[in-house]
Protein backbone atom coordinates (compact mmCIF):
# COMPACT_ATOMS: atom_id res chain seq x y z
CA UNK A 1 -192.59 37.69 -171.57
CA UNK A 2 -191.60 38.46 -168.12
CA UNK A 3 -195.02 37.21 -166.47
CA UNK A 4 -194.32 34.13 -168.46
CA UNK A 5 -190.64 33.55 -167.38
CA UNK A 6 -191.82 34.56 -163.39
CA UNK A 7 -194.55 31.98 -163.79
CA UNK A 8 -192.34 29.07 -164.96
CA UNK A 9 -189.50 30.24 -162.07
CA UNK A 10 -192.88 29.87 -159.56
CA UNK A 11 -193.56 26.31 -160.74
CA UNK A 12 -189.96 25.42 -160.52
CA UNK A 13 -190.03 26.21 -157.20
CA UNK A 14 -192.82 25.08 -156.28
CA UNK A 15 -192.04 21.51 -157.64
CA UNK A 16 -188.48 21.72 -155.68
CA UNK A 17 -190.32 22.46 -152.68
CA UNK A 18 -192.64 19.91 -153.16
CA UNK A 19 -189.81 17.14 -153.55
CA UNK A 20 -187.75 18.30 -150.33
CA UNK A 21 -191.08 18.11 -148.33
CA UNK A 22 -191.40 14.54 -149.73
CA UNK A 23 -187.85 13.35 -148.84
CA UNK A 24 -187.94 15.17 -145.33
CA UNK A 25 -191.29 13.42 -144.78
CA UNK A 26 -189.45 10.02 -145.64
CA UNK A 27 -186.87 11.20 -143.72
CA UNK A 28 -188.53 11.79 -140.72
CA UNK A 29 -190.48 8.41 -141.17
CA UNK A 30 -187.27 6.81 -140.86
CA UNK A 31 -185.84 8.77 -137.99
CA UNK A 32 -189.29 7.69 -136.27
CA UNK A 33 -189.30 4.27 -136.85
CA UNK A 34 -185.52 3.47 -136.21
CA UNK A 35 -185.61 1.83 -139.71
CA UNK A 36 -183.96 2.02 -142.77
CA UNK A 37 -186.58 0.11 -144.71
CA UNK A 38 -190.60 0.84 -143.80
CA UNK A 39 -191.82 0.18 -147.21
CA UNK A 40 -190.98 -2.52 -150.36
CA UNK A 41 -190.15 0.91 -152.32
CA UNK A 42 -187.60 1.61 -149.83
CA UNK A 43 -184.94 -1.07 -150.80
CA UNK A 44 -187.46 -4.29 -152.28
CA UNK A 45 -184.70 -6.72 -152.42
CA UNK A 46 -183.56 -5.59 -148.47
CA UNK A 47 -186.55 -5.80 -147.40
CA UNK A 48 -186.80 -9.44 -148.46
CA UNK A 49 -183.28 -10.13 -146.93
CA UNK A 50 -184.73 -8.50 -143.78
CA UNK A 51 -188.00 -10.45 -143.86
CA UNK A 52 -186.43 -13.99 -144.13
CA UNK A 53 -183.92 -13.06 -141.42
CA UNK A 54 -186.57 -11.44 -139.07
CA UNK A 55 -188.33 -15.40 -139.35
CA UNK A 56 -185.36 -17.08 -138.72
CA UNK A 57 -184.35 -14.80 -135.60
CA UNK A 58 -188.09 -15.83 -134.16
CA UNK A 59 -187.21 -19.41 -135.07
CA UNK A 60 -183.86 -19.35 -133.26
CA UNK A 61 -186.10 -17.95 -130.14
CA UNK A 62 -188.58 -20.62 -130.04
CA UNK A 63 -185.60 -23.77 -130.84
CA UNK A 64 -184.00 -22.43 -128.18
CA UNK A 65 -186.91 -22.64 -125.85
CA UNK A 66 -187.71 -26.22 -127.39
CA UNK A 67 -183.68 -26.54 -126.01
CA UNK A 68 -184.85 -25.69 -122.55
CA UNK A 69 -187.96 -27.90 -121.92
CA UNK A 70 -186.03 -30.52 -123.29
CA UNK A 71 -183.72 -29.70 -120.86
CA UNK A 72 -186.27 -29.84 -118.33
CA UNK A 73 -187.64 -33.07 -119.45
CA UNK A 74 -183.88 -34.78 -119.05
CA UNK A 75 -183.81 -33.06 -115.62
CA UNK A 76 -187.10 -34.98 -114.16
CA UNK A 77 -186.10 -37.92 -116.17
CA UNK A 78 -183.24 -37.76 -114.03
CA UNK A 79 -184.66 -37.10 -110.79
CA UNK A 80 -186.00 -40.37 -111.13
CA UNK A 81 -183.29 -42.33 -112.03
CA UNK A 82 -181.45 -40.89 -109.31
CA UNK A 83 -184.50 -41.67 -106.47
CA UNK A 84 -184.59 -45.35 -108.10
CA UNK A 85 -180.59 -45.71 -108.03
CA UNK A 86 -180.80 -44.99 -103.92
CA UNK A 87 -183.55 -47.44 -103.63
CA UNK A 88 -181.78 -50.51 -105.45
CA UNK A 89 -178.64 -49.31 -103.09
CA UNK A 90 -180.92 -49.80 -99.60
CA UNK A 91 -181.77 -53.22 -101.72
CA UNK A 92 -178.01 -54.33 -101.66
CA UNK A 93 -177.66 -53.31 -98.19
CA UNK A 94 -180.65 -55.17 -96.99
CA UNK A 95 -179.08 -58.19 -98.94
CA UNK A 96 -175.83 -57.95 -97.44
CA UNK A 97 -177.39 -57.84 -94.32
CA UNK A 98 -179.60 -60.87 -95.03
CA UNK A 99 -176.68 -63.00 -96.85
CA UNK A 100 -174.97 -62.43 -93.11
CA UNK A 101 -175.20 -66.25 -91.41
CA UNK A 102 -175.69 -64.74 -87.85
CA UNK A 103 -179.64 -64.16 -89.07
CA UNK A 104 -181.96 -66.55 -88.96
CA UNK A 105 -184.66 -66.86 -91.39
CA UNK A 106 -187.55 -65.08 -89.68
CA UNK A 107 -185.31 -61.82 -89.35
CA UNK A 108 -184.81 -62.30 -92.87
CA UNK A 109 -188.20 -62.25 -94.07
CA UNK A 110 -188.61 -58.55 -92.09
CA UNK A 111 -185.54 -57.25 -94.14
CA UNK A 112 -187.84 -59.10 -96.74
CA UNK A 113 -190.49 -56.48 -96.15
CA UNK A 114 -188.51 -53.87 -96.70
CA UNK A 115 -187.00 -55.21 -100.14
CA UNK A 116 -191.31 -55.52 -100.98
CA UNK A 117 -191.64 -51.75 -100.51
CA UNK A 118 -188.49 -51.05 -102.10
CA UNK A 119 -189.36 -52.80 -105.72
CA UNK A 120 -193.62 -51.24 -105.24
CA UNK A 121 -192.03 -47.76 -105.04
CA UNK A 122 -189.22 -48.54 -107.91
CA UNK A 123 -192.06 -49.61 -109.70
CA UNK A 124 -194.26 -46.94 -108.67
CA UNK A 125 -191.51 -43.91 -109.72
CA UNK A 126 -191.58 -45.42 -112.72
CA UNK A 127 -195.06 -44.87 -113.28
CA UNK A 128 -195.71 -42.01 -111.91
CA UNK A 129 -192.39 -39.90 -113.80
CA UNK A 130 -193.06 -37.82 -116.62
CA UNK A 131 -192.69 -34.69 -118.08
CA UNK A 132 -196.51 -32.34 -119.65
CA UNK A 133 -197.87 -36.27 -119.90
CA UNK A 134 -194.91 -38.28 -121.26
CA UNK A 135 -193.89 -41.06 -119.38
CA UNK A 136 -189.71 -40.75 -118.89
CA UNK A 137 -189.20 -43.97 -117.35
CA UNK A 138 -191.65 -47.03 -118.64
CA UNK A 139 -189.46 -47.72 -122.01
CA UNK A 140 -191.30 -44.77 -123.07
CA UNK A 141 -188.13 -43.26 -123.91
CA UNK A 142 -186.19 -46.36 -125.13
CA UNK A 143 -184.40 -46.53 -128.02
CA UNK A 144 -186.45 -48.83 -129.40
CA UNK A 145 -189.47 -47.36 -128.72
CA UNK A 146 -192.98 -47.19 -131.05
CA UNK A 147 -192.95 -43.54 -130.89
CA UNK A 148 -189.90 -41.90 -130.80
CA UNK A 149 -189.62 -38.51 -128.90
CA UNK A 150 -187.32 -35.48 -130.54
CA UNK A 151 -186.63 -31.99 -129.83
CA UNK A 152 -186.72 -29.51 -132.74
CA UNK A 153 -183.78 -27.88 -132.28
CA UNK A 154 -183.07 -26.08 -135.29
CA UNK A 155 -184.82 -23.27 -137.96
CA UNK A 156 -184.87 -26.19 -140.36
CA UNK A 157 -187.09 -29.27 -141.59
CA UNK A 158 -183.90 -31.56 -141.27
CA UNK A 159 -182.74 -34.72 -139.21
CA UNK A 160 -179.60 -32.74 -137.61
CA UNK A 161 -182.24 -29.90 -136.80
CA UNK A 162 -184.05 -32.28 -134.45
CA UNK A 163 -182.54 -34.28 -131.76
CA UNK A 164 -183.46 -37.37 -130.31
CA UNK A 165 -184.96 -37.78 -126.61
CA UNK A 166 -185.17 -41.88 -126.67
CA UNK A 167 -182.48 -42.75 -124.37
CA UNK A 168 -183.61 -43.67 -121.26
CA UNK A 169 -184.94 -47.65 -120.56
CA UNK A 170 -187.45 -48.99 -118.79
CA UNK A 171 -186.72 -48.88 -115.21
CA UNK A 172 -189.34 -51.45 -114.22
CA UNK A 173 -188.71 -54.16 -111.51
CA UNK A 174 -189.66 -56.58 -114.09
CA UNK A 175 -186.87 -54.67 -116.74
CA UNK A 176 -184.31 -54.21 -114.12
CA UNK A 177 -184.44 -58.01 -113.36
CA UNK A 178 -185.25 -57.60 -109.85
CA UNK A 179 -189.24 -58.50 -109.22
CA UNK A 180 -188.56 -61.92 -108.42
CA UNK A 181 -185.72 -60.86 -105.82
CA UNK A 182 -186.78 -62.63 -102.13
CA UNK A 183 -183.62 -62.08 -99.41
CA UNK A 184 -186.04 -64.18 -96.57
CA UNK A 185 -183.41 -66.69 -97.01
CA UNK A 186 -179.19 -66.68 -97.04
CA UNK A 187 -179.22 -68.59 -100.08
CA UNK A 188 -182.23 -66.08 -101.57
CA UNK A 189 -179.99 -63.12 -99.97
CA UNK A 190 -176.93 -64.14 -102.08
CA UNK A 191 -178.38 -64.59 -105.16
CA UNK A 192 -180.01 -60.53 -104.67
CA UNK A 193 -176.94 -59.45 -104.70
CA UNK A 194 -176.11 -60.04 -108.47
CA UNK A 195 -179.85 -58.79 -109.07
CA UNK A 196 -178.70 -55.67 -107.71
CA UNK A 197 -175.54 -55.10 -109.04
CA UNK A 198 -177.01 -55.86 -112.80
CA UNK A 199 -180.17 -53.40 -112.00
CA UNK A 200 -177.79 -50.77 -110.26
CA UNK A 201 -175.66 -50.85 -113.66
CA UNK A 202 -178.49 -50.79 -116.05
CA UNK A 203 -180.07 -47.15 -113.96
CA UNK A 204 -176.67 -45.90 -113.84
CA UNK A 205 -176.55 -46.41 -117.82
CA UNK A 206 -179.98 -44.62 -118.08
CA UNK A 207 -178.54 -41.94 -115.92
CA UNK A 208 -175.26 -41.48 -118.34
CA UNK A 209 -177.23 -41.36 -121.22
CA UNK A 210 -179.61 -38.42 -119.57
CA UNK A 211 -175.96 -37.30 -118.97
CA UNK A 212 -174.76 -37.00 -122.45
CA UNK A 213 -177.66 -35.50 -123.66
CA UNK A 214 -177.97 -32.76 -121.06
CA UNK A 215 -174.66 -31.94 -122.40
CA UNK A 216 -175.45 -31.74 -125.86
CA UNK A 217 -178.84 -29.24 -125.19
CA UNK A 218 -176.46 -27.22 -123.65
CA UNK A 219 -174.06 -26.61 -126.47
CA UNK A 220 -177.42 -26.52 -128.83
CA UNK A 221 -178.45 -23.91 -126.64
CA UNK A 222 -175.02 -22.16 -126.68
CA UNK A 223 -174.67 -22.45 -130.46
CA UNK A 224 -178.23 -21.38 -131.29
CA UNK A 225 -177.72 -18.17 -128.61
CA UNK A 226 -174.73 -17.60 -131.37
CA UNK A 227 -176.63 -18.18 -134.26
CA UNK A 228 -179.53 -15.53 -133.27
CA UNK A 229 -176.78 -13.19 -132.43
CA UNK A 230 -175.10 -13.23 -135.56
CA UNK A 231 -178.56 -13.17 -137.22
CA UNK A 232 -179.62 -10.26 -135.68
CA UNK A 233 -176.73 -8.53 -136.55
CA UNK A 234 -177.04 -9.09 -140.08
CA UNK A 235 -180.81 -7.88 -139.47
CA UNK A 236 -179.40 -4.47 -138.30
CA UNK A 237 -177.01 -4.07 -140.74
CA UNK A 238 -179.93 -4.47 -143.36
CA UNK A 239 -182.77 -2.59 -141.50
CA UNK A 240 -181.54 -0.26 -139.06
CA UNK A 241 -181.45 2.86 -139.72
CA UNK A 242 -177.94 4.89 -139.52
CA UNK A 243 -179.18 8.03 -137.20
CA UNK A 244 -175.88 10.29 -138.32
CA UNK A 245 -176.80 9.93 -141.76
CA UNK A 246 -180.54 10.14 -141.36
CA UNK A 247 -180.10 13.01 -139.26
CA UNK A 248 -177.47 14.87 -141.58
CA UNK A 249 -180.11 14.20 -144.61
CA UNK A 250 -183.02 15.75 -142.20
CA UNK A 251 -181.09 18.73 -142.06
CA UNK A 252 -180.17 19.00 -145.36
CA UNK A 253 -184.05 19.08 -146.54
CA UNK A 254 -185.26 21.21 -144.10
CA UNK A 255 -182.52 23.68 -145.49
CA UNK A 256 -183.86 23.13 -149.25
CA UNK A 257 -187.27 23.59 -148.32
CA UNK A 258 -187.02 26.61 -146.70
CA UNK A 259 -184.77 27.95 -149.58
CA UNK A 260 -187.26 26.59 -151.57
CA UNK A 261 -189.84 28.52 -149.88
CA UNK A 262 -188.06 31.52 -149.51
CA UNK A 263 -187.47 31.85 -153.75
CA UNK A 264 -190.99 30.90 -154.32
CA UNK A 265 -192.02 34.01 -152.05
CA UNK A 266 -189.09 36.04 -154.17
CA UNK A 267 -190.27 34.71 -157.60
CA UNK A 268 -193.84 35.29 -156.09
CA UNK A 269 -193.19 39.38 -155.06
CA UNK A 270 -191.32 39.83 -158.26
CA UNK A 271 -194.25 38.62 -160.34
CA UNK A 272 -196.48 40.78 -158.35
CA UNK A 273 -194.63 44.40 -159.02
CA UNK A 274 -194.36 43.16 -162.68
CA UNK A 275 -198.28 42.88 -162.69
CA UNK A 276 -198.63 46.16 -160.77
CA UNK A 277 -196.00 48.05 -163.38
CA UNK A 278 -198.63 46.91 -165.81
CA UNK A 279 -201.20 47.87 -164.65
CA UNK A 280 -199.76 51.69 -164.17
CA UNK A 281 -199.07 52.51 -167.16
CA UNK A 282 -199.93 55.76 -168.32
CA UNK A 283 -200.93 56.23 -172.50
């Protein structure tokens, strides 16, 4: 009977043994890894919390990099604008200069020249601005445009996740009203000046509307920066692990086990001198 009580006692403690290796090992999994959840049998419903929110934090990253080439698209675009703005400016000069009655008509038709090269390199910015292959300034861009251009700006397959790029219109000396503008005469001269004005107003329009919506990448920016935060916080308080506690449970099961070993080598010695009574026995 007292072999058979020993030898139950030895399983016992080998089985407790067994399960404080097992939870130390899990332990020290965890510990290693910085994470609360390495496994679906760790917490199955966390971990799909954790998964979702770990695709949505990646998402936030790459919108807000959409954000910033936009950004950088609306930056050229305006580059332009702003080169074609000082051009139609020297135009208005030269006109005011031309409309002048102390010229005659041959000095006119050299400021003439000049208005020539000014609408062939309007026309030429215009062709030649764009952003990875997208023409900015053609009507590309317009409101009104075939293909409209958008930024994805959100996580989500939604209209207010995407923003629209089509603002800017064609810039054009043919658009801007201004190809047919000839200052080699006073009358000519005078009538530029209205051409001017009208294609002055209609680039500083483009330019406000590349205004606005530099503005608004920058607070989509801003409030996706917040979003990731706040979803990367809920991450961490899902996955992380919580090194006090992890550590406090380490040491915990590395205490059991070795009390665990230390009765199975009791339980073990005990069993022994039982055997070895036995086996003295005298008759």
């Amino acid at each position: 009977m007292a072999i058979n009580i020993n030898s139950i006692f030895t399983a016992t403690a080998q089985r407790n043994l067994m399960n404080s290796n097992n939870r130390l090992g899990e332990n020290l999994a965890r510990a290693s890894s910085g994470k609360r959840i390495n496994k679906a049998a760790d917490d199955a419903a966390g971990l799909s919390i954790a998964m979702q929110l770990q695709a949505d934090i990646r998402s936030a990253d790459q919108a807000q990099r959409n954000v910033s080439d936009g950004a950088s698209l609306t930056r050229v675009a305006e580059g332009g604008l702003s080169e074609i703005s000082s051009l139609l400016t020297r135009g208005r000069e030269l006109s005011i200069q031309a409309a002048n009655g102390t010229l005659n008509d041959q000095q006119r038709s050299t400021l003439n020249q000049e208005i020539t090269a000014i609408k062939e390199e309007v026309n030429r910015i215009t062709g030649v601005t764009e952003f990875n292959g997208q023409k900015l300034l053609d009507g590309s861009l317009a409101a009104g445009a075939p293909e409209q251009l958008s930024i994805q700006a959100g996580v989500q397959n939604t209209p207010n996740d995407r923003l629209s790029m089509n603002v800017v219109e064609d810039t054009s000396t043919s658009s801007l009203n201004i190809d047919t503008v000839d200052i080699s005469t006073q009358a000519g001269a005078q009538s530029a000046l209205a051409s001017f004005d009208n294609a002055i107003a209609q680039v500083t329009r483009n330019r406000s509307n590349i205004g606005s919506l530099q503005n608004r990448l920058d607070h989509t920016a801003s409030n996706l920066a917040v979003q990731r935060e706040n979803l990367s916080a809920a991450n961490a308080t899902i996955s992380d692990l919580d090194y006090a506690k992890e550590t406090s449970a380490i040491q915990r099961n590395q205490i059991l086990s070795q009390a665990a070993v230390s009765t199975l080598r009791q339980g073990q010695q005990g069993q022994a001198s039982i055997i070895g009574s036995l086996l003295n026995i005298k008759g």
